[in-house]
N, C-alpha and C. Protein backbone atom coordinates (compact mmCIF):
# COMPACT_ATOMS: atom_id res chain seq x y z
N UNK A 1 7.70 -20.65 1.26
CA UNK A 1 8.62 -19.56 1.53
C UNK A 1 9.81 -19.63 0.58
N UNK A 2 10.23 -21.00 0.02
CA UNK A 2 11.48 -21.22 -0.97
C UNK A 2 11.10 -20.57 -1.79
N UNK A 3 9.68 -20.36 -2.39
CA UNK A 3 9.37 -20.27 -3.49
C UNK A 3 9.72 -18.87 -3.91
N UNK A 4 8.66 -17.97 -2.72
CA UNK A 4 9.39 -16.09 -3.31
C UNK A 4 10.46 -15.88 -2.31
N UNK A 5 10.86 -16.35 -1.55
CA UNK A 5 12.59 -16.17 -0.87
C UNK A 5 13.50 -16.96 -1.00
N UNK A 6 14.45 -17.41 -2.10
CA UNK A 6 15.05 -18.67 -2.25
C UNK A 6 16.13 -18.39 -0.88
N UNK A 7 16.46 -19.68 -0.29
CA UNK A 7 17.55 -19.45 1.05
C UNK A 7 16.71 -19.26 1.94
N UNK A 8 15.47 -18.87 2.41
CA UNK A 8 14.71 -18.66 3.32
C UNK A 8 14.97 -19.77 4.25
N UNK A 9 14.52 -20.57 3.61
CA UNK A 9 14.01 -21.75 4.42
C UNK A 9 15.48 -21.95 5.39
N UNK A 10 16.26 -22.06 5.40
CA UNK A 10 17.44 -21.89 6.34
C UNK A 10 18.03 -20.80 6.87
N UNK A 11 16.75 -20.08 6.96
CA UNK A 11 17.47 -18.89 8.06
C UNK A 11 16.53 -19.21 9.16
N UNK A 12 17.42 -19.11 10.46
CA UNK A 12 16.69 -19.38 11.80
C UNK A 12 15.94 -18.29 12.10
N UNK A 13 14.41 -18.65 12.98
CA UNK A 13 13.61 -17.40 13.32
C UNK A 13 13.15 -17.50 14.92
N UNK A 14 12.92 -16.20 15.29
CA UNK A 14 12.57 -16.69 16.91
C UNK A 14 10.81 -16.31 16.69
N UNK A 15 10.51 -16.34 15.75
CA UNK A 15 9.10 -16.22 15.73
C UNK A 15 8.61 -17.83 14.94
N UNK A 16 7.27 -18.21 15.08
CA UNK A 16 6.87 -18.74 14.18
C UNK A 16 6.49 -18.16 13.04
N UNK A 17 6.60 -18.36 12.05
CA UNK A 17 6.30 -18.47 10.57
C UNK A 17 4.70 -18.97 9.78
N UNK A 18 3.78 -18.70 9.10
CA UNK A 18 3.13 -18.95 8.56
C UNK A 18 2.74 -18.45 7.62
N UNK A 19 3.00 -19.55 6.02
CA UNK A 19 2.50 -18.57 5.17
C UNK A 19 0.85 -19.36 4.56
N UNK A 20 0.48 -18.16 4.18
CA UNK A 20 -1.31 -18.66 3.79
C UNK A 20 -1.45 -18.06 2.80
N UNK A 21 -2.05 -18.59 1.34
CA UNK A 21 -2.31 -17.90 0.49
C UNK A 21 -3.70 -17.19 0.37
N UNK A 22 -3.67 -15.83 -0.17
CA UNK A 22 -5.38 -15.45 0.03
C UNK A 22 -5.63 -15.23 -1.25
N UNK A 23 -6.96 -15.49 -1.34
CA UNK A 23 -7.81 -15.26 -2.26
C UNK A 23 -7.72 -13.59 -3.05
N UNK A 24 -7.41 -13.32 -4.03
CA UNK A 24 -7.40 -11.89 -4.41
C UNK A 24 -8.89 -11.32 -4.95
N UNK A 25 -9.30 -10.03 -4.22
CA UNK A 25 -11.01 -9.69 -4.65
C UNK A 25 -11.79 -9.60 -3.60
N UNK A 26 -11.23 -11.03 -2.70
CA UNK A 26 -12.45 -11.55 -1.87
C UNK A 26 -11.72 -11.34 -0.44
N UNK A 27 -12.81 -11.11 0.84
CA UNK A 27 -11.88 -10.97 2.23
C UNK A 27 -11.34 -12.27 2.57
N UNK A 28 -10.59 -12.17 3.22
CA UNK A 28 -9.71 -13.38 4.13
C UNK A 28 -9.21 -12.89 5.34
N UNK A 29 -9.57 -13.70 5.93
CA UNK A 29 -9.84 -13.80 7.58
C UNK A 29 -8.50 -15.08 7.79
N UNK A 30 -7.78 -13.82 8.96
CA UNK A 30 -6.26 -14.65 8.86
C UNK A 30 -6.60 -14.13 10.64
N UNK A 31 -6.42 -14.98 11.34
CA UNK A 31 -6.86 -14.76 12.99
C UNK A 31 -7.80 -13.20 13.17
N UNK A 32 -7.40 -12.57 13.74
CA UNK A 32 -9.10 -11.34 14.05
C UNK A 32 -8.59 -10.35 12.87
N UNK A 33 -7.48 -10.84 12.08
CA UNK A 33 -7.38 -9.47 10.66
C UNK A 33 -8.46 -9.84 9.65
N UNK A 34 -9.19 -9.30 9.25
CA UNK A 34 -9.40 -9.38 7.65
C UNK A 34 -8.81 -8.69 6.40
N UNK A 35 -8.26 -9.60 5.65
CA UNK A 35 -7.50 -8.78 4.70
C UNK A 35 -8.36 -9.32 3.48
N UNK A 36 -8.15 -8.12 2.90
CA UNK A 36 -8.42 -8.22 0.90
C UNK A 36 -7.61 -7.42 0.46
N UNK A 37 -6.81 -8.40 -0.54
CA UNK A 37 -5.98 -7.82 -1.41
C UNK A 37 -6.55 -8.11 -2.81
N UNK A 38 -6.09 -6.59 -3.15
CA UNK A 38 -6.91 -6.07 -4.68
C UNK A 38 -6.06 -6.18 -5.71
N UNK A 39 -5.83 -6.53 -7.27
CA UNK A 39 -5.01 -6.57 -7.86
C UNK A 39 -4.77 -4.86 -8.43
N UNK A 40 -3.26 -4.54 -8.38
CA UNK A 40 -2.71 -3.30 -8.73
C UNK A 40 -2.01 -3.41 -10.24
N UNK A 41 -1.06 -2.33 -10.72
CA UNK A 41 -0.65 -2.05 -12.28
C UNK A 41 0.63 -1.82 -11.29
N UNK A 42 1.70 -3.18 -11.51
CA UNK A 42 2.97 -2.76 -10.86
C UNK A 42 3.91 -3.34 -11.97
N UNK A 43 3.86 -4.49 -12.31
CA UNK A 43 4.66 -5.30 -12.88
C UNK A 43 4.74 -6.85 -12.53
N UNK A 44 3.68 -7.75 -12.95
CA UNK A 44 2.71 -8.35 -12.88
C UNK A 44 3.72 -10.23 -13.42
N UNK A 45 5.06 -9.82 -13.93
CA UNK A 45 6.39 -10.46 -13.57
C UNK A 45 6.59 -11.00 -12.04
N UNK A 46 6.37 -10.17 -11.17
CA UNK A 46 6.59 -10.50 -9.57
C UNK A 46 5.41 -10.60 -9.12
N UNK A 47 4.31 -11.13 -9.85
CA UNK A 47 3.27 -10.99 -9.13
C UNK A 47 2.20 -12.04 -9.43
N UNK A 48 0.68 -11.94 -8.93
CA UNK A 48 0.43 -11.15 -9.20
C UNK A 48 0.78 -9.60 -8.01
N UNK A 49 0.64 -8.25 -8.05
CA UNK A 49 0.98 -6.73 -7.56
C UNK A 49 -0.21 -7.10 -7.19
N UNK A 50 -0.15 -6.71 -5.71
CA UNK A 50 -1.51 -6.19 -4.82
C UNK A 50 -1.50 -5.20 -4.25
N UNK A 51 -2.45 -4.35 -3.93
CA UNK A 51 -2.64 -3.63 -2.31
C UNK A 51 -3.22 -4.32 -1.82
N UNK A 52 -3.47 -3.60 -0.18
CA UNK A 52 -4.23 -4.48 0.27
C UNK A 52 -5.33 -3.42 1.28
N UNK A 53 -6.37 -3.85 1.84
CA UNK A 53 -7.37 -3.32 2.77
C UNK A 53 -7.31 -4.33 3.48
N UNK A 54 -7.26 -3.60 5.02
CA UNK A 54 -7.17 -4.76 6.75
C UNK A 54 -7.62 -3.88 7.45
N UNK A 55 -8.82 -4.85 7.74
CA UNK A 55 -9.75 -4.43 9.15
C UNK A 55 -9.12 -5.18 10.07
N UNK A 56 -10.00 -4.27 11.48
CA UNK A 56 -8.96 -4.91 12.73
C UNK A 56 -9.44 -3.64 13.39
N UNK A 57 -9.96 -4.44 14.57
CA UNK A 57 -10.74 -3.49 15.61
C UNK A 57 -11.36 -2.36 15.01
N UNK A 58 -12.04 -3.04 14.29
CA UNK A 58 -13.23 -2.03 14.32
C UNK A 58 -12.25 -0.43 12.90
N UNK A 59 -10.96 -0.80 13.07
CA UNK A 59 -10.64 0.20 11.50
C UNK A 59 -10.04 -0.20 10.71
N UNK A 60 -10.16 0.27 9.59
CA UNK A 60 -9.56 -0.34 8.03
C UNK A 60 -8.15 0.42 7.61
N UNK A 61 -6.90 -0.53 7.77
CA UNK A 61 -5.94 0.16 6.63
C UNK A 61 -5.60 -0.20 5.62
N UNK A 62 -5.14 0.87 4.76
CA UNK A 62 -5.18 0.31 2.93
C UNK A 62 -3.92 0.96 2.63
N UNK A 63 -3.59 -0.09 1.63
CA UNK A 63 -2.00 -0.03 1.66
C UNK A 63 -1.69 0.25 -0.06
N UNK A 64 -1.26 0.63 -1.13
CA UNK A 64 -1.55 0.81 -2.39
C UNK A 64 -0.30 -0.36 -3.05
N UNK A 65 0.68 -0.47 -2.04
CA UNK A 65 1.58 -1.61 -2.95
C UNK A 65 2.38 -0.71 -3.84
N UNK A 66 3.42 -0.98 -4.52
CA UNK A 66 3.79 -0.60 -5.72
C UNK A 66 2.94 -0.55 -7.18
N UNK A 67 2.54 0.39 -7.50
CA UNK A 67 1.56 0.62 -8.89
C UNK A 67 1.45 2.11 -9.23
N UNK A 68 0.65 2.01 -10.38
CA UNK A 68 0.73 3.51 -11.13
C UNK A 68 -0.82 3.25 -11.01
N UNK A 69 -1.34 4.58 -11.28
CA UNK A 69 -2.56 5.03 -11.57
C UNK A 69 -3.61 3.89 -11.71
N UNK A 70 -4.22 3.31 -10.74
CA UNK A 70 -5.50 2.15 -11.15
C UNK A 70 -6.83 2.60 -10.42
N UNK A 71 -8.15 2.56 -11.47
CA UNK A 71 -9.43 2.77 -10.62
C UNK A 71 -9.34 1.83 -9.78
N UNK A 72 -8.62 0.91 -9.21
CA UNK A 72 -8.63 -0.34 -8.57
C UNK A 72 -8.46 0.50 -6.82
N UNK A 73 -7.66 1.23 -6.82
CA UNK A 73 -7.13 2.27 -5.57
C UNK A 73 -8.57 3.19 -5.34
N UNK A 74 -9.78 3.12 -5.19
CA UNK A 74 -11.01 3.98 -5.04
C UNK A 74 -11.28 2.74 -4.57
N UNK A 75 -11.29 1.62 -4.83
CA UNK A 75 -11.50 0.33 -3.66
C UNK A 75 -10.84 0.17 -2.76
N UNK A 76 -9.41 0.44 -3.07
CA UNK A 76 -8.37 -0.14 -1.41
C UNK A 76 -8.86 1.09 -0.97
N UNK A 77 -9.03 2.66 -0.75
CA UNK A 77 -8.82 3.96 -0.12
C UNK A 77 -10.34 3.46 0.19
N UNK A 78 -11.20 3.06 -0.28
CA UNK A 78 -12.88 3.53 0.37
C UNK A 78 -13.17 3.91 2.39
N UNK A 79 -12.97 4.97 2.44
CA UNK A 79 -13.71 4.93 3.66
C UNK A 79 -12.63 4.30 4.41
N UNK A 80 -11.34 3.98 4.16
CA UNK A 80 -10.14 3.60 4.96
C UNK A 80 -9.86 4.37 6.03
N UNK A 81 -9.71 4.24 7.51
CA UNK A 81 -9.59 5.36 8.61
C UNK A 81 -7.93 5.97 8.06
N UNK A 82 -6.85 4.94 7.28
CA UNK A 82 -5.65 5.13 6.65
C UNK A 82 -5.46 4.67 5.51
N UNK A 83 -4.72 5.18 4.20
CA UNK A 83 -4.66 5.04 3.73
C UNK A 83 -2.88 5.46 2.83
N UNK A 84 -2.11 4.40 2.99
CA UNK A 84 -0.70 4.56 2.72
C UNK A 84 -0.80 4.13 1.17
N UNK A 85 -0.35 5.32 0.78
CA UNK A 85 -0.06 5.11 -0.94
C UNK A 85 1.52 5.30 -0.94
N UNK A 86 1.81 4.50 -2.25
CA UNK A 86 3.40 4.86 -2.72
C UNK A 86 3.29 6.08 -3.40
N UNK A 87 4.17 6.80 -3.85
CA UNK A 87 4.23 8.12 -4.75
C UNK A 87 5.43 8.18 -4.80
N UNK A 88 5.95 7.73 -5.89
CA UNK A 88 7.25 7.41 -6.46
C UNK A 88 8.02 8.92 -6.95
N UNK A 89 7.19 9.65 -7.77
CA UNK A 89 7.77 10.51 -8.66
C UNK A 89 6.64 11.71 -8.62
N UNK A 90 7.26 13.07 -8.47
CA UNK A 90 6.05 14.35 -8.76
C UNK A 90 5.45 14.54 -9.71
N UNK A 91 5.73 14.89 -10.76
CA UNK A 91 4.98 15.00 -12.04
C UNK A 91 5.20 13.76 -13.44
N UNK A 92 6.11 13.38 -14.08
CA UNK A 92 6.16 12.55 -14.86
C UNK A 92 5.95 10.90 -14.27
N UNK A 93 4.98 10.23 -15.01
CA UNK A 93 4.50 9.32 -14.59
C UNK A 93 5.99 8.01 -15.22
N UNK A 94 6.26 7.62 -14.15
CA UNK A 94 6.60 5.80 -14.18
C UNK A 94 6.51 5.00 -14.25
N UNK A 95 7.07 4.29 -14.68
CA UNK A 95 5.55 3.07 -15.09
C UNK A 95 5.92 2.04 -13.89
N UNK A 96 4.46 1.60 -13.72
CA UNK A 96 4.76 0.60 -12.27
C UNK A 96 4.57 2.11 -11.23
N UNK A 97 4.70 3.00 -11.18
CA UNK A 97 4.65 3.63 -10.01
C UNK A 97 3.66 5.02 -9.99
N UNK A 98 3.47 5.33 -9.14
CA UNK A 98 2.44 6.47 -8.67
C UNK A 98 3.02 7.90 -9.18
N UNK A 99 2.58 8.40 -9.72
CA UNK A 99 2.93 10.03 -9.72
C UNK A 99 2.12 10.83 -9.24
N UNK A 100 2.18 11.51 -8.04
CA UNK A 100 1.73 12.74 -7.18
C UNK A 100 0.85 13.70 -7.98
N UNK A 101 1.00 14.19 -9.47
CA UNK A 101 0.44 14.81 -10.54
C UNK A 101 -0.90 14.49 -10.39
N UNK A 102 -0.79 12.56 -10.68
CA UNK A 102 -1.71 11.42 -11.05
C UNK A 102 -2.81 11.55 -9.79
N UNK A 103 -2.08 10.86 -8.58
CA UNK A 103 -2.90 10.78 -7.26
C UNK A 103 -3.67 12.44 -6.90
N UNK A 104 -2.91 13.89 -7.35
CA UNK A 104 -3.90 14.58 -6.75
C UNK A 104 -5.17 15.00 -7.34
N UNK A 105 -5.06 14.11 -9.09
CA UNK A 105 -5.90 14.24 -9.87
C UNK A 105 -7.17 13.36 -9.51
N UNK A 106 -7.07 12.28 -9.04
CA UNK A 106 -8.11 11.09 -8.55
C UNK A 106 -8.28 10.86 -6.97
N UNK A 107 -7.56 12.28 -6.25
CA UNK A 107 -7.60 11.89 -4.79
C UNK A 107 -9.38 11.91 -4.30
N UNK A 108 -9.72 12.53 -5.22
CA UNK A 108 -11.52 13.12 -4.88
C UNK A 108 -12.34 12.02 -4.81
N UNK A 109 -12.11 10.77 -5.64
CA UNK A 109 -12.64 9.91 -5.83
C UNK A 109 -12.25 8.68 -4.42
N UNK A 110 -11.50 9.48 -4.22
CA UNK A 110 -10.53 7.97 -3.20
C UNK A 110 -11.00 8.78 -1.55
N UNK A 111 -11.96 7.71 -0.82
CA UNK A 111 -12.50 8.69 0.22
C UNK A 111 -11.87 7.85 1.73
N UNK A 112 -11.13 8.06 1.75
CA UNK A 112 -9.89 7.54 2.40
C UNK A 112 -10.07 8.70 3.83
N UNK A 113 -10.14 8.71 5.13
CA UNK A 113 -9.90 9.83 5.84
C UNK A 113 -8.77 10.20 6.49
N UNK A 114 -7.54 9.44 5.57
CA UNK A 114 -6.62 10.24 6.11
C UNK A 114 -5.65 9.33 5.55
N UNK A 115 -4.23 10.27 4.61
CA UNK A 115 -3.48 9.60 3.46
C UNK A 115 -2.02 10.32 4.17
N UNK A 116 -0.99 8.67 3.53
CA UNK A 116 0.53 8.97 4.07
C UNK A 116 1.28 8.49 2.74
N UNK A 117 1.84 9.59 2.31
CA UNK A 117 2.60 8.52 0.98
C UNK A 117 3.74 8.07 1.16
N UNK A 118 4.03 7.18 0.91
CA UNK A 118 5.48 6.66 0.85
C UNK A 118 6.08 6.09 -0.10
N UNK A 119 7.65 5.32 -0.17
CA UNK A 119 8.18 4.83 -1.50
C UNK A 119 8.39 5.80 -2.49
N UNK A 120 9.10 7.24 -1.92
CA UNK A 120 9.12 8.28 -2.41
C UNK A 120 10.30 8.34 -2.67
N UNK A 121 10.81 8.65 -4.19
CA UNK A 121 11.99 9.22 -4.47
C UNK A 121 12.48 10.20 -3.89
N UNK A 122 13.70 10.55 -4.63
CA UNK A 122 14.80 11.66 -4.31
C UNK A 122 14.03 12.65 -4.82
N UNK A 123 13.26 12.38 -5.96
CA UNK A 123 12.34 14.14 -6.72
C UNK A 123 11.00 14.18 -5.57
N UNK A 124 10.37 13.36 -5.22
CA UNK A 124 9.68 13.65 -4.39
C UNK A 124 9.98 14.55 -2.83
N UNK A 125 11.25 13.57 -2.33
CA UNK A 125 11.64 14.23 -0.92
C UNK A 125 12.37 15.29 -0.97
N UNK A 126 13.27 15.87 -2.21
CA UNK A 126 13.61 17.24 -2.60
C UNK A 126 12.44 18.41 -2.51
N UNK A 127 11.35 17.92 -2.74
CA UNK A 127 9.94 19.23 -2.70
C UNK A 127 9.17 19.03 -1.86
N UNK A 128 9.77 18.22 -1.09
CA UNK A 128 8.78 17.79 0.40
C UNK A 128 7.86 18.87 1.23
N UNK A 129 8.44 19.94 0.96
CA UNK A 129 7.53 20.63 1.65
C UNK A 129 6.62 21.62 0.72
N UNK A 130 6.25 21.07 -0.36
CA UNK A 130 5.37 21.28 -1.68
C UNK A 130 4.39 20.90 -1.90
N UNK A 131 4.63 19.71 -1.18
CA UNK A 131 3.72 18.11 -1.34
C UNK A 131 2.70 18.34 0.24
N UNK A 132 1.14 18.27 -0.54
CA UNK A 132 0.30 19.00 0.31
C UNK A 132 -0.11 17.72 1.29
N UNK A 133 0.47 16.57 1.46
CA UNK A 133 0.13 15.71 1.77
C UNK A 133 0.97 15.22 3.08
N UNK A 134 0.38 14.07 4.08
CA UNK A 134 1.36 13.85 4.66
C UNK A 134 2.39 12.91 4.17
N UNK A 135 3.57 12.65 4.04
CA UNK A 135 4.68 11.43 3.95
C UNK A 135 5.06 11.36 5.22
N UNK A 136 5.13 9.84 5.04
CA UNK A 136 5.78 8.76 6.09
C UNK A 136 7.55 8.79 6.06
N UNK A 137 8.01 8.72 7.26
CA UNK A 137 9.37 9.02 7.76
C UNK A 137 9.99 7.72 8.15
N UNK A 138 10.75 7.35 8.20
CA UNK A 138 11.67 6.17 9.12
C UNK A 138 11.48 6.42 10.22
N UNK A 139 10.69 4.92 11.19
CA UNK A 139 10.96 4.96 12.19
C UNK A 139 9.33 5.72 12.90
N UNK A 140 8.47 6.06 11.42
CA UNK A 140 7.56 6.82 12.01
C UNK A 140 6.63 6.39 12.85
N UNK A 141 5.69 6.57 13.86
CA UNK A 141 4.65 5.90 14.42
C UNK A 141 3.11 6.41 14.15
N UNK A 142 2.49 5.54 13.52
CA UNK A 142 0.95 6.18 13.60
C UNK A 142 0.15 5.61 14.33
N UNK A 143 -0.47 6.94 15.14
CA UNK A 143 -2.23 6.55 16.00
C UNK A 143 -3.38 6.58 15.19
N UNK A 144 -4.29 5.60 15.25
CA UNK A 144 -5.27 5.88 14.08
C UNK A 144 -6.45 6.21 16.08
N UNK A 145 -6.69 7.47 15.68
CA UNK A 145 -8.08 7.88 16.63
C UNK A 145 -8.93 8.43 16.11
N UNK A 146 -10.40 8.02 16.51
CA UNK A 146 -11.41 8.45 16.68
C UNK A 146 -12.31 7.49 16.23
């Protein structure tokens, strides 16, 4: 925990703590979760950048992490009952980050049944109601049914 939180280690917690490193590619089974985290295009300085895919009862959520444009995201989205992408910016691409342009160009490929973007700028949440997609809110709650 010193290692990516320096000072950590002396902050008091009323939870226990455990950190486990996983394998990137491959699943890992961390009590009844399975997680696989996929390597992403974020900035690879803080990293390595993952998303990740977690099963758990029977549904899968996929998470995209901070990154720009990777065929790597048609693996985390496959057949995900959710699928939370970042989308940083609407049309001009960022580097390290998602552009909305980008994602509605490769959404076809990504068979995800049901997408929330988040990690959305000020240009994004200015055209919010442009953006054919759902975004995630503070504080929001999701039911995954059926």
């Amino acid at each position: 925990m010193e290692v990516a939180f320096p000072g950590a280690a002396n902050i008091g917690r009323q939870f226990p703590l455990t950190l486990c490193e996983l394998e990137i590619g491959r699943p890992n089974d961390i009590g009844l979760l399975r997680t696989t985290p996929i390597h992403v295009c974020h900035d690879d300085r803080a990293g390595p950048c993952l998303a990740y895919r977690v099963r758990a009862e029977g549904r899968t959520i996929a998470y995209s992490g901070d990154t720009e444009w990777t065929g790597a995201l048609i693996a985390v989205g496959a057949e995900a009952d959710l699928f939370i992408c970042e989308c940083y910016v609407r049309e001009k691409p960022a580097t390290g980050h998602m552009a909305l342009s980008i994602l509605k160009q490769n959404l076809p490929t990504i068979t995800a049944k049901r997408i929330i973007l988040t990690h959305m700028s000020e240009d994004m949440l200015a055209g919010h109601s442009e953006v054919p997609y759902e975004m995630a809110e503070d504080g929001m709650v999701i039911e995954l049914v059926g």
